[in-house]
N, C-alpha and C. Protein backbone atom coordinates (compact mmCIF):
# COMPACT_ATOMS: atom_id res chain seq x y z
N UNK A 1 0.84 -1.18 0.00
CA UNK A 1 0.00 0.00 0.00
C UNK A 1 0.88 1.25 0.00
N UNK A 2 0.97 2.39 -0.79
CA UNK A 2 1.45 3.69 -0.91
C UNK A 2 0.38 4.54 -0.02
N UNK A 3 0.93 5.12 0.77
CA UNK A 3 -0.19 6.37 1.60
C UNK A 3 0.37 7.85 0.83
N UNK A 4 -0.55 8.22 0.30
CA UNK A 4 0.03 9.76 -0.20
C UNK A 4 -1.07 10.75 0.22
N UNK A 5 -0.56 11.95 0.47
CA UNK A 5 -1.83 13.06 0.75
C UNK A 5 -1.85 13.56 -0.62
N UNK A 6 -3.43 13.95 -1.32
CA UNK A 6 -3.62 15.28 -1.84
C UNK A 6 -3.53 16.04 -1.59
N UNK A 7 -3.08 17.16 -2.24
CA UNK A 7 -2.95 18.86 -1.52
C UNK A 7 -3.63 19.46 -1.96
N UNK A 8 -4.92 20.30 -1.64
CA UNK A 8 -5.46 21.18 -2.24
C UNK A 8 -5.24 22.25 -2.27
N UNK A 9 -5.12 23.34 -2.56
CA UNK A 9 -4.93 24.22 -2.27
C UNK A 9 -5.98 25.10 -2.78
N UNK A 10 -6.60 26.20 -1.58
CA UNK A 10 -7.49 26.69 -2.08
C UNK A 10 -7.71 28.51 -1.29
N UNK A 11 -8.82 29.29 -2.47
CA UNK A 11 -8.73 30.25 -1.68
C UNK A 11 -10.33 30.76 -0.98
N UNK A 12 -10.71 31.23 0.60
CA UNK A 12 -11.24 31.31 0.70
C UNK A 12 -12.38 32.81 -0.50
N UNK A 13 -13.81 32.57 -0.72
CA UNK A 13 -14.44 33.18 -1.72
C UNK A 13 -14.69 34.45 -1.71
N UNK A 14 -14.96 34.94 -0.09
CA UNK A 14 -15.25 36.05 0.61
C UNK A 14 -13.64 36.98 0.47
N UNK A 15 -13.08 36.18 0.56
CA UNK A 15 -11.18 37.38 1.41
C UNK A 15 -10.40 36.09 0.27
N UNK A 16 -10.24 36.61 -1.32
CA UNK A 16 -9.44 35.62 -2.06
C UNK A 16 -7.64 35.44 -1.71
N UNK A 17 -7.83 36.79 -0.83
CA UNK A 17 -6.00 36.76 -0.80
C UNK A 17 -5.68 35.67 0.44
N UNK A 18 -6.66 34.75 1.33
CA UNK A 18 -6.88 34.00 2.04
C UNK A 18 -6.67 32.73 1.69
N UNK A 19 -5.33 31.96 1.68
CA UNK A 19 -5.60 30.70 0.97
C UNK A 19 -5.12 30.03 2.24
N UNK A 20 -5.21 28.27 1.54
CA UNK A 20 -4.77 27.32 2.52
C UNK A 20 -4.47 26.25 1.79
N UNK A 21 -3.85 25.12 2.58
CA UNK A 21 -3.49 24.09 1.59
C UNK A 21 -4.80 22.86 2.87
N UNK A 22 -5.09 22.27 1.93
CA UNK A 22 -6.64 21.35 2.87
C UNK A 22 -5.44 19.78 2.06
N UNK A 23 -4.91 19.28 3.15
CA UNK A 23 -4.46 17.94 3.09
C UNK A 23 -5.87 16.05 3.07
N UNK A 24 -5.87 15.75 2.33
CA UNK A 24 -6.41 14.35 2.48
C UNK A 24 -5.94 13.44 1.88
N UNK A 25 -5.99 12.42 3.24
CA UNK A 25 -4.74 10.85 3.07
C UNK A 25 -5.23 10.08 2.31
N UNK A 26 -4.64 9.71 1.47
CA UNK A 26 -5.23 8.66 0.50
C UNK A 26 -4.52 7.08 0.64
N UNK A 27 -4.93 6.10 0.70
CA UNK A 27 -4.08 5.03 0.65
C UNK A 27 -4.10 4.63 -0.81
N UNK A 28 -3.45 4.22 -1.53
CA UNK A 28 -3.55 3.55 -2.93
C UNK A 28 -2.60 2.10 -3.08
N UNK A 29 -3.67 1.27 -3.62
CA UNK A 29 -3.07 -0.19 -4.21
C UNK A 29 -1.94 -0.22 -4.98
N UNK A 30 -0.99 -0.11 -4.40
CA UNK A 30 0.44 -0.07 -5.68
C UNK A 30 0.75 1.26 -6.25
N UNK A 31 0.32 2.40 -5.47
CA UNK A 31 0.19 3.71 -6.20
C UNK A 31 1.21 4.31 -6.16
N UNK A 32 1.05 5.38 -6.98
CA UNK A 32 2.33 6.55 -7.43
C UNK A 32 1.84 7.69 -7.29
N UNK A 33 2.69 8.98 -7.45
CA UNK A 33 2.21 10.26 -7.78
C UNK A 33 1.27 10.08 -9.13
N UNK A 34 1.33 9.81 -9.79
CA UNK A 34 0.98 9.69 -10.84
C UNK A 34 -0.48 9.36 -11.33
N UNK A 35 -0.35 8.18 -10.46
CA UNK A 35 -2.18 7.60 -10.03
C UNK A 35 -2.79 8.56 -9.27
N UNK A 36 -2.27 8.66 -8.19
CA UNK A 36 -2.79 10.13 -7.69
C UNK A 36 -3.89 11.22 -8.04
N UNK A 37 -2.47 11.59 -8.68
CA UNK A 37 -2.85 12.61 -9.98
C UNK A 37 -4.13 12.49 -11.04
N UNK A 38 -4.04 11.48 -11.60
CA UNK A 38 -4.66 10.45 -12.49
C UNK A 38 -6.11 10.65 -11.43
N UNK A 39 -6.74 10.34 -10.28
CA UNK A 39 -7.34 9.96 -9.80
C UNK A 39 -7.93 11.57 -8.73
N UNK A 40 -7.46 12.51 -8.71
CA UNK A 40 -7.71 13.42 -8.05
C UNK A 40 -8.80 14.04 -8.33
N UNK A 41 -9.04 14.11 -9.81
CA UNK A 41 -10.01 15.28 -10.40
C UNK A 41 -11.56 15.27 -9.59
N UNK A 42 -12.06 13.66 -9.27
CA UNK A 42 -13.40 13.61 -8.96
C UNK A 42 -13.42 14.01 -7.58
N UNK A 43 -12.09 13.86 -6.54
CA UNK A 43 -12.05 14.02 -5.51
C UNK A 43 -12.05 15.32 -5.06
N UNK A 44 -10.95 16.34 -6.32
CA UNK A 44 -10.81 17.42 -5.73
C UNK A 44 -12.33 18.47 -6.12
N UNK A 45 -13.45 17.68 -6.69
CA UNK A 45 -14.43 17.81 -7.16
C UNK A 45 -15.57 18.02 -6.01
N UNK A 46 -15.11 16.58 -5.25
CA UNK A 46 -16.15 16.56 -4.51
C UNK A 46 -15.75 17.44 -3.24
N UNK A 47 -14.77 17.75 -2.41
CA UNK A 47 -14.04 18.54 -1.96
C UNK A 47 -14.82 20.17 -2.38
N UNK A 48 -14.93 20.25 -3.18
CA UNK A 48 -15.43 21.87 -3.44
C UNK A 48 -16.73 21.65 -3.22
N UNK A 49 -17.32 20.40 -3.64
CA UNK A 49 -18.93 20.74 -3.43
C UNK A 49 -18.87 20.79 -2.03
N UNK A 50 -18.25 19.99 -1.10
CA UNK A 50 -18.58 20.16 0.92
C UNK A 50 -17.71 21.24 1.30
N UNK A 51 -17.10 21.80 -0.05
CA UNK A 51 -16.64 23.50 0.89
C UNK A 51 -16.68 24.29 0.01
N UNK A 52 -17.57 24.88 -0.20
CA UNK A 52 -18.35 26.03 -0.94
C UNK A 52 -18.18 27.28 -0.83
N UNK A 53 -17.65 27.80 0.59
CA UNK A 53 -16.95 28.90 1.03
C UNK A 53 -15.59 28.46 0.00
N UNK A 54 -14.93 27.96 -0.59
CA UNK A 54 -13.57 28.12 -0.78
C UNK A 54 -13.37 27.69 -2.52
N UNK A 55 -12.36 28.29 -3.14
CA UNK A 55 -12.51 27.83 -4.75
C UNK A 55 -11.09 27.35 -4.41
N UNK A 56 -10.83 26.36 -5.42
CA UNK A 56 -9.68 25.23 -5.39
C UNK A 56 -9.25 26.10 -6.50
N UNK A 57 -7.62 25.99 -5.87
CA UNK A 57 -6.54 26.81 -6.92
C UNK A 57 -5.91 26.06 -8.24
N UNK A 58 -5.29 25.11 -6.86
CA UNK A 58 -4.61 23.95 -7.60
C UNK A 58 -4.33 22.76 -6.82
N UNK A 59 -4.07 21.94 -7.46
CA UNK A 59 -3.54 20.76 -6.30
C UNK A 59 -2.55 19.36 -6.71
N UNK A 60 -1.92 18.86 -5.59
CA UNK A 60 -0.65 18.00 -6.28
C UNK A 60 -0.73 16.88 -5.06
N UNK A 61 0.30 15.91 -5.63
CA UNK A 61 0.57 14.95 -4.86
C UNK A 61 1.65 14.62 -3.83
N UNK A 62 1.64 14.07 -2.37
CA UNK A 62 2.64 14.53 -2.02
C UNK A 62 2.80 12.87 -1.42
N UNK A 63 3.90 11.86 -1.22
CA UNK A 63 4.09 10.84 -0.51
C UNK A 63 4.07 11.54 1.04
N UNK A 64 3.52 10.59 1.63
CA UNK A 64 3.40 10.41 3.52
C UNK A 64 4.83 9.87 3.69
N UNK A 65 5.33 10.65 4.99
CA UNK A 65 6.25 9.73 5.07
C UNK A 65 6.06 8.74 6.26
N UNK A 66 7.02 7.35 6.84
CA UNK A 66 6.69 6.53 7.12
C UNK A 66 5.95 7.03 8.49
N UNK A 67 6.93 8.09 9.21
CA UNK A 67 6.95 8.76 10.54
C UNK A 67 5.20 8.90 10.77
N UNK A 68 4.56 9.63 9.63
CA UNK A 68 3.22 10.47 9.55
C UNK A 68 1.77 9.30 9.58
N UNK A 69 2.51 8.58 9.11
CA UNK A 69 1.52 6.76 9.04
C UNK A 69 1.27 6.83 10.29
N UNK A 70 -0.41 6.33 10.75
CA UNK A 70 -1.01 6.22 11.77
C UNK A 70 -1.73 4.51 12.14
């Protein structure tokens, strides 16, 4: 199993010069940045619909490291 976070990064809608980066852990079957990537669009999709206050800038893939594993 690969654990990688998405990074979103986004800015709040009200105050745009307000951004943040919104982290979520993903585990993936044999995964890469790549799959990730490959696999983000619906997520970082659904992500905007449950935060509506905020527009998504951009976003990337980042490996967990072993330390951050829970």
């Amino acid at each position: 199993m690969t654990h990688m976070e998405l990074i979103v990064v986004a800015c709040l809608m009200a105050a745009p010069e307000t951004c943040k980066e919104h982290r979520l852990r993903l585990t993936l079957e044999g995964g890469d940045a790549g799959q990730c990537m490959y696999s983000s669009p619906p997520r970082v999709a659904r992500w905007q619909v449950m935060h509506r206050n905020w527009k998504v800038e951009r976003w990337y893939c980042a490996m967990v490291s072993e330390d951050e594993i829970i």
